[in-house]
Each structure stands twice: as C-alpha cells, then as structure tokens.
Protein backbone atom coordinates (compact mmCIF):
# COMPACT_ATOMS: atom_id res chain seq x y z
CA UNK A 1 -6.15 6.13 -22.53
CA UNK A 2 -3.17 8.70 -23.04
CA UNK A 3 -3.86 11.74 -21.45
CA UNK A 4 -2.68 15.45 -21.78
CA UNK A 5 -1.06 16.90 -18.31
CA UNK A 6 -4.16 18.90 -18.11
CA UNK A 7 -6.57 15.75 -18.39
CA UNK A 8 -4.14 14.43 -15.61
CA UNK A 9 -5.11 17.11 -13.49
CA UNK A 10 -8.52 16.94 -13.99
CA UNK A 11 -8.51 13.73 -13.18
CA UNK A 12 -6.31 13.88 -9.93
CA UNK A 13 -8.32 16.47 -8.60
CA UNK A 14 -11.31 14.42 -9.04
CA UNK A 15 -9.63 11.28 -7.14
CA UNK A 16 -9.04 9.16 -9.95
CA UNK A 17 -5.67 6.93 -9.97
CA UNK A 18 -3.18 8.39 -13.06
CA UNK A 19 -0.19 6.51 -14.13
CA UNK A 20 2.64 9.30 -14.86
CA UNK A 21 6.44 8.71 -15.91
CA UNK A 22 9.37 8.85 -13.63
CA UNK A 23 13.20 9.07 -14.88
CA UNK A 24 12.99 5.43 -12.61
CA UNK A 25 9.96 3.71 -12.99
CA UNK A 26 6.46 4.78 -13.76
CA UNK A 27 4.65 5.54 -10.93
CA UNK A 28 0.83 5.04 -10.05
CA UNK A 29 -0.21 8.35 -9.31
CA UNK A 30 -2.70 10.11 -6.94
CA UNK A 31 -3.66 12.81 -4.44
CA UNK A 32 -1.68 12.05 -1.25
CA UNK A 33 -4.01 13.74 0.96
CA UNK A 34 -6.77 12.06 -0.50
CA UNK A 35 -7.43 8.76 1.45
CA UNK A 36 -10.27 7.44 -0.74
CA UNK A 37 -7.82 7.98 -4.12
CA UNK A 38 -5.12 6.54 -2.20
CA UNK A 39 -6.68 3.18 -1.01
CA UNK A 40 -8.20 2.98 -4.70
CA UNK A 41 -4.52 3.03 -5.63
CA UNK A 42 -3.87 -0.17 -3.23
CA UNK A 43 -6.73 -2.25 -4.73
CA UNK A 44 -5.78 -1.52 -7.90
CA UNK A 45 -2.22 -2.92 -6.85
CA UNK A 46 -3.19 -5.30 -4.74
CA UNK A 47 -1.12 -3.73 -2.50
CA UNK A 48 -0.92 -4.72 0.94
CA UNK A 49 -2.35 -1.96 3.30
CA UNK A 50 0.73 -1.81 5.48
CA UNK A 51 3.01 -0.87 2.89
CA UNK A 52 3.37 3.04 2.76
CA UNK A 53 3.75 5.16 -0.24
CA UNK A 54 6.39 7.35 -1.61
CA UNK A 55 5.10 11.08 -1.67
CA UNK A 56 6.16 13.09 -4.88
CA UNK A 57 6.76 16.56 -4.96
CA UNK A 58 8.08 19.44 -7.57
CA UNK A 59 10.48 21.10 -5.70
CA UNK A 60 12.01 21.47 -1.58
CA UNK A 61 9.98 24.34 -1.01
CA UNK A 62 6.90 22.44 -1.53
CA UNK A 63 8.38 19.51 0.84
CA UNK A 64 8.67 22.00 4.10
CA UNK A 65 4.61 22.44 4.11
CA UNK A 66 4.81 18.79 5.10
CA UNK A 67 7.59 17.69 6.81
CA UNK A 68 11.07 18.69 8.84
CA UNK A 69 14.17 18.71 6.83
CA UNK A 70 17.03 18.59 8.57
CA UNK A 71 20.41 19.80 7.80
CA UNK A 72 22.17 16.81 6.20
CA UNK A 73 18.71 15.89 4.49
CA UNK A 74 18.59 19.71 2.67
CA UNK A 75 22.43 19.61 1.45
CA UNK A 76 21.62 15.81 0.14
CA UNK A 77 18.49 16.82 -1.57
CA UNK A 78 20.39 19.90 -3.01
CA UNK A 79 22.70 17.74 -4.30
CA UNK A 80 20.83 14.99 -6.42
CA UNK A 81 17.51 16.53 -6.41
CA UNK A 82 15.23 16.58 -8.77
CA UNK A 83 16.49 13.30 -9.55
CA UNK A 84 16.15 9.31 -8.53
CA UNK A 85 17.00 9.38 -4.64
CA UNK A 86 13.58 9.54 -1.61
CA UNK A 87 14.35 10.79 1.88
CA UNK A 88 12.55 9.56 4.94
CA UNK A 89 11.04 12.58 7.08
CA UNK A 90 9.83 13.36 9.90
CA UNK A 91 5.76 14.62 9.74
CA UNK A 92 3.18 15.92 12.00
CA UNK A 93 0.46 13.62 14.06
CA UNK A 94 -2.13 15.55 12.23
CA UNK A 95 -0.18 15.49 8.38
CA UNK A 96 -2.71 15.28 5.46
CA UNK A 97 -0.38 12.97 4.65
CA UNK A 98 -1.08 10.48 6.41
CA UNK A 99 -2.92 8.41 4.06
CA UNK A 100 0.08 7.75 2.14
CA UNK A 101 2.18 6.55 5.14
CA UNK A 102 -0.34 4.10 6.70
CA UNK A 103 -0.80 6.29 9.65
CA UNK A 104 2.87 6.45 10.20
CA UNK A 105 4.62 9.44 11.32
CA UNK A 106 7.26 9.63 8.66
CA UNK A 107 6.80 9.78 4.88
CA UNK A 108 9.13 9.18 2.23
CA UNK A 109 9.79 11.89 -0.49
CA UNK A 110 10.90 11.98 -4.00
CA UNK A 111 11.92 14.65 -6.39
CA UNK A 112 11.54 13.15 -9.91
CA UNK A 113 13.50 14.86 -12.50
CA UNK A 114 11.19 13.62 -15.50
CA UNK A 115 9.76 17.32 -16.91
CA UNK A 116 6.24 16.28 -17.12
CA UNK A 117 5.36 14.91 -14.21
CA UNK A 118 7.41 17.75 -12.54
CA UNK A 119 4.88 20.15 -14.98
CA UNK A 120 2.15 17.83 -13.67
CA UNK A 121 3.20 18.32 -9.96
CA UNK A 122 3.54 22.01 -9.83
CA UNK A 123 0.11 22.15 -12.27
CA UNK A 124 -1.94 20.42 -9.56
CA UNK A 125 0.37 21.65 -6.96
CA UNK A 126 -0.65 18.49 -4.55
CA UNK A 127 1.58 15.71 -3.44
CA UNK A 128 1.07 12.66 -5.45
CA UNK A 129 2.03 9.38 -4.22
CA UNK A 130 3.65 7.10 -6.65
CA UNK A 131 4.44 3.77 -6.04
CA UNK A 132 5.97 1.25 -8.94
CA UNK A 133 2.88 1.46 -11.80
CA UNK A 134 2.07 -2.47 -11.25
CA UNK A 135 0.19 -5.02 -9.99
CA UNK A 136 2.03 -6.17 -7.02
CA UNK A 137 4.39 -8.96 -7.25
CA UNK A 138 4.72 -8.10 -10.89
CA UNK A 139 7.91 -5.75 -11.99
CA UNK A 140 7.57 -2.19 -12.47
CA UNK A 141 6.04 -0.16 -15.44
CA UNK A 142 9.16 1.27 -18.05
CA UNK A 143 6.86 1.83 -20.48
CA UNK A 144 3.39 2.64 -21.80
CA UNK A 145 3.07 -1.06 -23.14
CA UNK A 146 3.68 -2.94 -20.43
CA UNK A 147 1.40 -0.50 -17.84
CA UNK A 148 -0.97 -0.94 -20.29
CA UNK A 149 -0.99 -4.91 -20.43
CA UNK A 150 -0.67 -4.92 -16.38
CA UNK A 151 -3.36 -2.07 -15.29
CA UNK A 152 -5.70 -2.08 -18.23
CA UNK A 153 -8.57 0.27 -17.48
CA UNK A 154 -8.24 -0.21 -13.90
CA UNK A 155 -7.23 3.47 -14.29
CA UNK A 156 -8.46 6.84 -15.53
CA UNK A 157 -5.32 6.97 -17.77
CA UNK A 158 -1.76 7.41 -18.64
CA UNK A 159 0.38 10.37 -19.27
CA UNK A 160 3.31 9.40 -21.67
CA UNK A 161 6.77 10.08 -21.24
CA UNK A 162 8.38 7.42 -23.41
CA UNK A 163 10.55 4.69 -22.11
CA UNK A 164 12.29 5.30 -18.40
CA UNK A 165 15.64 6.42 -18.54
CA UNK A 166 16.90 4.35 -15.73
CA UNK A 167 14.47 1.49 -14.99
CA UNK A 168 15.22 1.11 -11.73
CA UNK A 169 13.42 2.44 -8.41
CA UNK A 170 15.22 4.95 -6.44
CA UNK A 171 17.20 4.92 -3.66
CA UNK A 172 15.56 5.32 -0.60
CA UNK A 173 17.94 7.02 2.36
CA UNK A 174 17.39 8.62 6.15
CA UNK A 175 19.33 11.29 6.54
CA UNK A 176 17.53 12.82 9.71
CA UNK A 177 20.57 12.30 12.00
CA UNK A 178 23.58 14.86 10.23
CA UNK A 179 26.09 12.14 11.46
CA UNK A 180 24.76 9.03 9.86
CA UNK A 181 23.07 8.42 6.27
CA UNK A 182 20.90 5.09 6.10
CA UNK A 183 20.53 3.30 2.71
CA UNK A 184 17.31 1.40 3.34
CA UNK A 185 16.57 0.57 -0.42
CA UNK A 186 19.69 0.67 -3.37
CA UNK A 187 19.39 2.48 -6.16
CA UNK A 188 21.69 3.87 -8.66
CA UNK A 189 22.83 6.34 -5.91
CA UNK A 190 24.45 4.28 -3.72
CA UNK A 191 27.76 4.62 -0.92
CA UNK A 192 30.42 5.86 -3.51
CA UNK A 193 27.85 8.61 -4.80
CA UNK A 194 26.97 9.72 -1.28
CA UNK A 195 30.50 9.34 -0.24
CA UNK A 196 31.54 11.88 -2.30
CA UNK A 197 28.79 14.56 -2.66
CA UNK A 198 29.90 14.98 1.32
CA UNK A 199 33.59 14.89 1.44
CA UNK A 200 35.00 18.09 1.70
CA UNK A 201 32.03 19.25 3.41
CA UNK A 202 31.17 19.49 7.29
CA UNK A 203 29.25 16.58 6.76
CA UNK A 204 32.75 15.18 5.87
CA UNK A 205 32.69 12.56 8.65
CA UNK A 206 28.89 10.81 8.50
CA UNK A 207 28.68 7.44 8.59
CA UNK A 208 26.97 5.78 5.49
CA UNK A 209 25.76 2.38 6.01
CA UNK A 210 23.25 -0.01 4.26
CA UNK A 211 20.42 -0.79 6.65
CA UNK A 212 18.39 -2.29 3.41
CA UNK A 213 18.04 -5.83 5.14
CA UNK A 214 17.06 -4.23 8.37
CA UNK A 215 13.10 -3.90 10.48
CA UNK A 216 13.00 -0.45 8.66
CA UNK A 217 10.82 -2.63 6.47
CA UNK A 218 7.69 -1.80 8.40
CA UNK A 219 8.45 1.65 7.44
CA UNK A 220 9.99 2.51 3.61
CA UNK A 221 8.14 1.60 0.66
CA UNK A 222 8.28 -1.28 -1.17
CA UNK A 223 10.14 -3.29 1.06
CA UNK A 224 8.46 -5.19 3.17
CA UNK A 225 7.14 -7.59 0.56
CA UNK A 226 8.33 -9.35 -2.26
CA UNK A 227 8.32 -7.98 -5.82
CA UNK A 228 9.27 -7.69 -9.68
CA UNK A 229 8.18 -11.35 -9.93
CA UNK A 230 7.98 -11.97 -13.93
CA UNK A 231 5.54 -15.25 -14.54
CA UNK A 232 8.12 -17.27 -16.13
CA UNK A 233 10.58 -19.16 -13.74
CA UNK A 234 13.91 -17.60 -14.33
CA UNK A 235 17.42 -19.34 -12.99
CA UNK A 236 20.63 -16.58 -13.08
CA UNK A 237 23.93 -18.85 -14.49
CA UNK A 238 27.08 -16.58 -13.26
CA UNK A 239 29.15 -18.23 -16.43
CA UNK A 240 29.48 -19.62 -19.45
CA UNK A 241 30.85 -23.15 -17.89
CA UNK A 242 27.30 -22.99 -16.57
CA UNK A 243 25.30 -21.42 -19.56
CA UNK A 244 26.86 -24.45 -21.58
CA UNK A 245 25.02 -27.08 -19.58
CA UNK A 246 21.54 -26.28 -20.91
CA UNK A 247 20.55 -27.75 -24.25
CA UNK A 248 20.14 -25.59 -26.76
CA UNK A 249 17.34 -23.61 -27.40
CA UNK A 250 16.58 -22.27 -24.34
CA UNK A 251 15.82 -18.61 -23.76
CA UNK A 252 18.65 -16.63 -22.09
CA UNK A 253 18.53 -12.48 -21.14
CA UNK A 254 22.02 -11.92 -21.62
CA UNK A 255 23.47 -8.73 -20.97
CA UNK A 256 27.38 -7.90 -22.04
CA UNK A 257 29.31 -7.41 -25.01
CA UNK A 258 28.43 -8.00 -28.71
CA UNK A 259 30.93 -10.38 -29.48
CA UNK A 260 29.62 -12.60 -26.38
CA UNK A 261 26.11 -12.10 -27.76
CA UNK A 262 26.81 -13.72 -31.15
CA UNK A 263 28.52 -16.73 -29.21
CA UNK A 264 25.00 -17.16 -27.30
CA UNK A 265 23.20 -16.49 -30.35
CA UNK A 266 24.15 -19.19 -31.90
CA UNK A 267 23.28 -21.59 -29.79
CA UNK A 268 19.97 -20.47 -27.77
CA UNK A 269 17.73 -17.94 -28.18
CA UNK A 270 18.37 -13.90 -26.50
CA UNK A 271 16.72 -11.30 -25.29
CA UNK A 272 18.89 -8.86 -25.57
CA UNK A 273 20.06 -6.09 -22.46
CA UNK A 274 22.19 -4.06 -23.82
CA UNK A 275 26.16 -4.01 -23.42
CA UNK A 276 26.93 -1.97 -20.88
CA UNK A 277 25.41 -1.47 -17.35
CA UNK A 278 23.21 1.74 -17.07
CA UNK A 279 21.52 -0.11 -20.53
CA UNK A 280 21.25 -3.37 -18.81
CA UNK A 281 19.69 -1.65 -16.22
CA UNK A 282 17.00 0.31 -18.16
CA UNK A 283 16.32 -2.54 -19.96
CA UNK A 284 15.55 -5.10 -17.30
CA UNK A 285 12.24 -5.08 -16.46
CA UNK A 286 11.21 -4.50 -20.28
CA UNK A 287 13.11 -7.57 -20.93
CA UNK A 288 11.39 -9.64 -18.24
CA UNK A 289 7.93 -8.32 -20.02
CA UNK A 290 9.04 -10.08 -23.50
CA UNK A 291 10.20 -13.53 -21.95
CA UNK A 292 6.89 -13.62 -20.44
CA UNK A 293 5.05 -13.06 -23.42
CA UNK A 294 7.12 -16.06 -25.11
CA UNK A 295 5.06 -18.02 -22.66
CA UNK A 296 8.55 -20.67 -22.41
CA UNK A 297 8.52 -22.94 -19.29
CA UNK A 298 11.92 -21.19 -18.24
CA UNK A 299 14.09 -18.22 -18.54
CA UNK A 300 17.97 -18.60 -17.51
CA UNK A 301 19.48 -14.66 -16.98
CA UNK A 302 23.18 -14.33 -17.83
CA UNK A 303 25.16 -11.08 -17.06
CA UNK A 304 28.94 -11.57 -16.46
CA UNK A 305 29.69 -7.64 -16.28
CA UNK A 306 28.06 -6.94 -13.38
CA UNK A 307 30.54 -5.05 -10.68
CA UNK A 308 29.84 -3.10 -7.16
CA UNK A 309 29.09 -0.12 -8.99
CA UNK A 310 25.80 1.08 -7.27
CA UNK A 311 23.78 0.90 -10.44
CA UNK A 312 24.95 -2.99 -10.36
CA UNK A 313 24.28 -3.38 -6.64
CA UNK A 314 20.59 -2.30 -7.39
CA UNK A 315 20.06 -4.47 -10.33
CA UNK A 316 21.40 -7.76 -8.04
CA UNK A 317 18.87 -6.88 -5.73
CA UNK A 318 16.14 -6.95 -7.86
CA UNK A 319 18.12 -10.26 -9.46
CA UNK A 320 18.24 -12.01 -6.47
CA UNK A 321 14.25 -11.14 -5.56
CA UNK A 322 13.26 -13.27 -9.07
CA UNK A 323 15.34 -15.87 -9.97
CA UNK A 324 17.35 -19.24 -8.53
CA UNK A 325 20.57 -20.13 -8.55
CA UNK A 326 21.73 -23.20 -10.33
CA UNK A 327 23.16 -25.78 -8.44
C-alpha cells in the first residue's frame, strides 16, 4: 500500500514497520526507541539480532538529544549533511536508543537529504531506524517495485519517492577522535571527498584511513554479514578478451559507452547500466532485480570504466560481495 506522509506517521506512532525513500537506498523504517517496532523490523528482514541499525534524523539539532558530537564530527556533518554519509557516536548507558544499537553504546546516524522522509522525520519528530528496505541477503530497495516484490505485506506500507538517486548505501565514518576520520563502510563519499572538505581547515592534518575490513564489524551496520546477494549466479569478466569466451546468448549487465553496448548487443543479450558511473551506480541493484526475473542459470557483469573514484570504490564493494571471478 502507498501511503501519504501523514498515514506514515500514523502508522509509526502506532509501531508498525514503514518503508520510506532515501537519496541512497530505501530504508525500512521505524520508531528507534521503540524495541517491539524495532525487532518486528529484524524478522521482517531476517536480520540477524547482532547487527545494529542506522538511526535517522531531520536535522543536528535533533541528533544532540541523543548523542555527543564532537568537534570534527559537527564540521563533517555541516559539510555533507543532509545528505548520504552516517557518523558513529557516542550515547548514554540509559539511551532510548538502544534498541537500535543492540545494546551497544554507540549508534550510527544519518541525515538523508530525500524531502519526504526529511518532512516525515520532523512530522513524527522521532528517530527512525532505517536499514536497506530488504530481506537480508537480498540487495537493497531503489524502487517501489522491487520493495514491493521483496517485502510484500510484511509491512504497513510504503511512502513513494520515485527511484533513488544514488543507489548505493552511505558511507559510514567515525569521526569522534578530531585527528583521525575512520571509513568503516564506502560510499560515494569517500578519501578524496573528505580530503578536501578539511584542507584548509584546522582539521587540516587528520588522518583518513579505511578501517572497512576491520573488527568494527561487530559495531556499524550492515557489515558484519554478507549482502546484496541477487538469486542468479553472476561471474564479473574485467574485458572483452574475456566477455568473448562465452557463447552467445548469454545475459551480460554491461555498463560503459554506447558504442561498446551495440558491440555486446549483437552478440548476447544486455541489461543495460547506463554509460557513465554515478548511472551505473543508481542503476545496479535495479539491474540485478531484472536478471533475476529472467530466471537464466547465469549472469556475467561487465564494466570496463570503473576507476578509484569513490562512487566506483563503493560499487566494487558491493561487486565483489555477489559475483566470481573467471578463471
């Protein structure tokens, strides 16, 4: 069912489980400090129980009833917030948070920059915890189609806010200590972004490293077990030397130029990404929801442009959590 943000509402503050839209992903929404709405929103995931939740708010102001922000945390959330970046913080023994972070005394928060689930947020005025809108092990929700094949009426319903602009999950960071910044999960905020929303600051000389393969896993969301797991087996070919060594016919998600398209065209069948990388990106998990409803025995991914721009960095990451390398 589509709801109106004032059905939402209604239904958070009842302690129902709403799906709402991200600029990243869609997220599966409820009350934070509400431990029986929260654990509904594990078994409808199938979400292990020792995987916290990201906490969404409207605004920083909102963020300070429940947590510390430090110094280099405030300047970085100035900076990119509302937008597709979480912060670990520090919170209270006694947080009504604590539902969300599995007892834990941080929590991770997010300041999404979609306008009606930032309506929705200062509406009910509530956190809202808002992990990937999926069953887990599947990819995330991008739009109201695929949520709707995956969750069903496992939930109240879904406020619509068209297709996610990005289509990847955020980054996740600690910025607690004003000397270091930790990337625990990539997003399309990455080291070069960071890099420079600090230089010619006083937070000129932090240290910004990538902890994302580190035991923080017990501890940011999302990480600790595997996901975005599409049904059919999918092998990623890293060039066309390769790509020419399956028969034809077989179904590739290619993602590059035009001109490179046609030349796969015309021997197997596409999905198509898009042509450059902030499409590819969006696109991704949308494309992993058609090649699983051609029910084909196996999927080979092909994307030659990929770079170390951050935006690429996160899409190999969720690359190399679904597919195998040929041989």
């Amino acid at each position: 069912m589509l709801l109106t943000i004032d059905q939402a509402v209604e239904f958070l503050r009842s302690g129902e489980v709403v799906v709402f839209p991200t600029e990243t992903v869609y997220g599966l929404g409820a009350v934070a400090s509400n431990l029986l709405a929260v654990e509904n929103v594990y078994k409808i995931k199938n979400r292990p129980r020792d995987n916290p939740l990201i906490c969404h708010f409207y605004d920083i102001k909102q963020i300070r009833k429940y947590a510390k922000i430090p110094e280099l945390t405030k300047f970085l959330m100035k900076k990119f917030c509302p937008g597709p970046i979480s912060f670990l913080l520090d919170i209270t023994t006694d947080s009504p948070l604590l539902p969300a972070t599995c007892g834990l005394p941080t929590m991770v928060a997010r300041i999404p920059s979609h306008p009606l689930t930032l309506e929705l947020l200062r509406k009910i005025d509530l956190p809202l915890v808002g992990p990937s809108a999926n069953t887990s092990g599947k990819f995330s929700g991008t739009d109201v189609e695929m949520i709707q094949q995956d969750l069903g009426n496992k939930i109240a319903g879904i406020l619509d806010g068209g297709k996610c602009q990005i289509g990847m999950e955020s980054t996740i960071i600690d910025a607690r200590d004003n000397n270091t910044i930790k990337i625990f999960r990539q997003g399309i905020i990455g080291k070069p972004e960071l890099a420079k929303a600090v230089q010619k600051t006083k937070f000129r000389h932090v240290q910004i490293l990538d902890n994302s393969s580190t035991q923080t896993k017990m501890v940011i969301p999302g990480s600790k077990y595997k996901h975005y797991a599409p049904i059919t087996p999918i092998i990623w070919v890293k060039s066309f030397i390769e790509l020419e060594q399956y028969k034809h016919g077989q179904t590739v998600i290619f993602g590059g130029s035009l001109s490179d398209l046609e030349k796969i065209k015309s021997i197997h069948n596409t999905i198509y990404l898009g042509e450059r990388i902030a499409e590819i990106a969006k696109n991704f998990y949308r494309c992993l929801f058609d090649l699983d409803q051609k029910k084909v025995t196996q999927g080979l991914l092909f994307i030659p442009i990929l770079d170390n721009s951050s935006i690429s960095l996160s899409l190999m990451d969720k690359i190399n959590k679904i597919v195998q390398l040929e041989n």
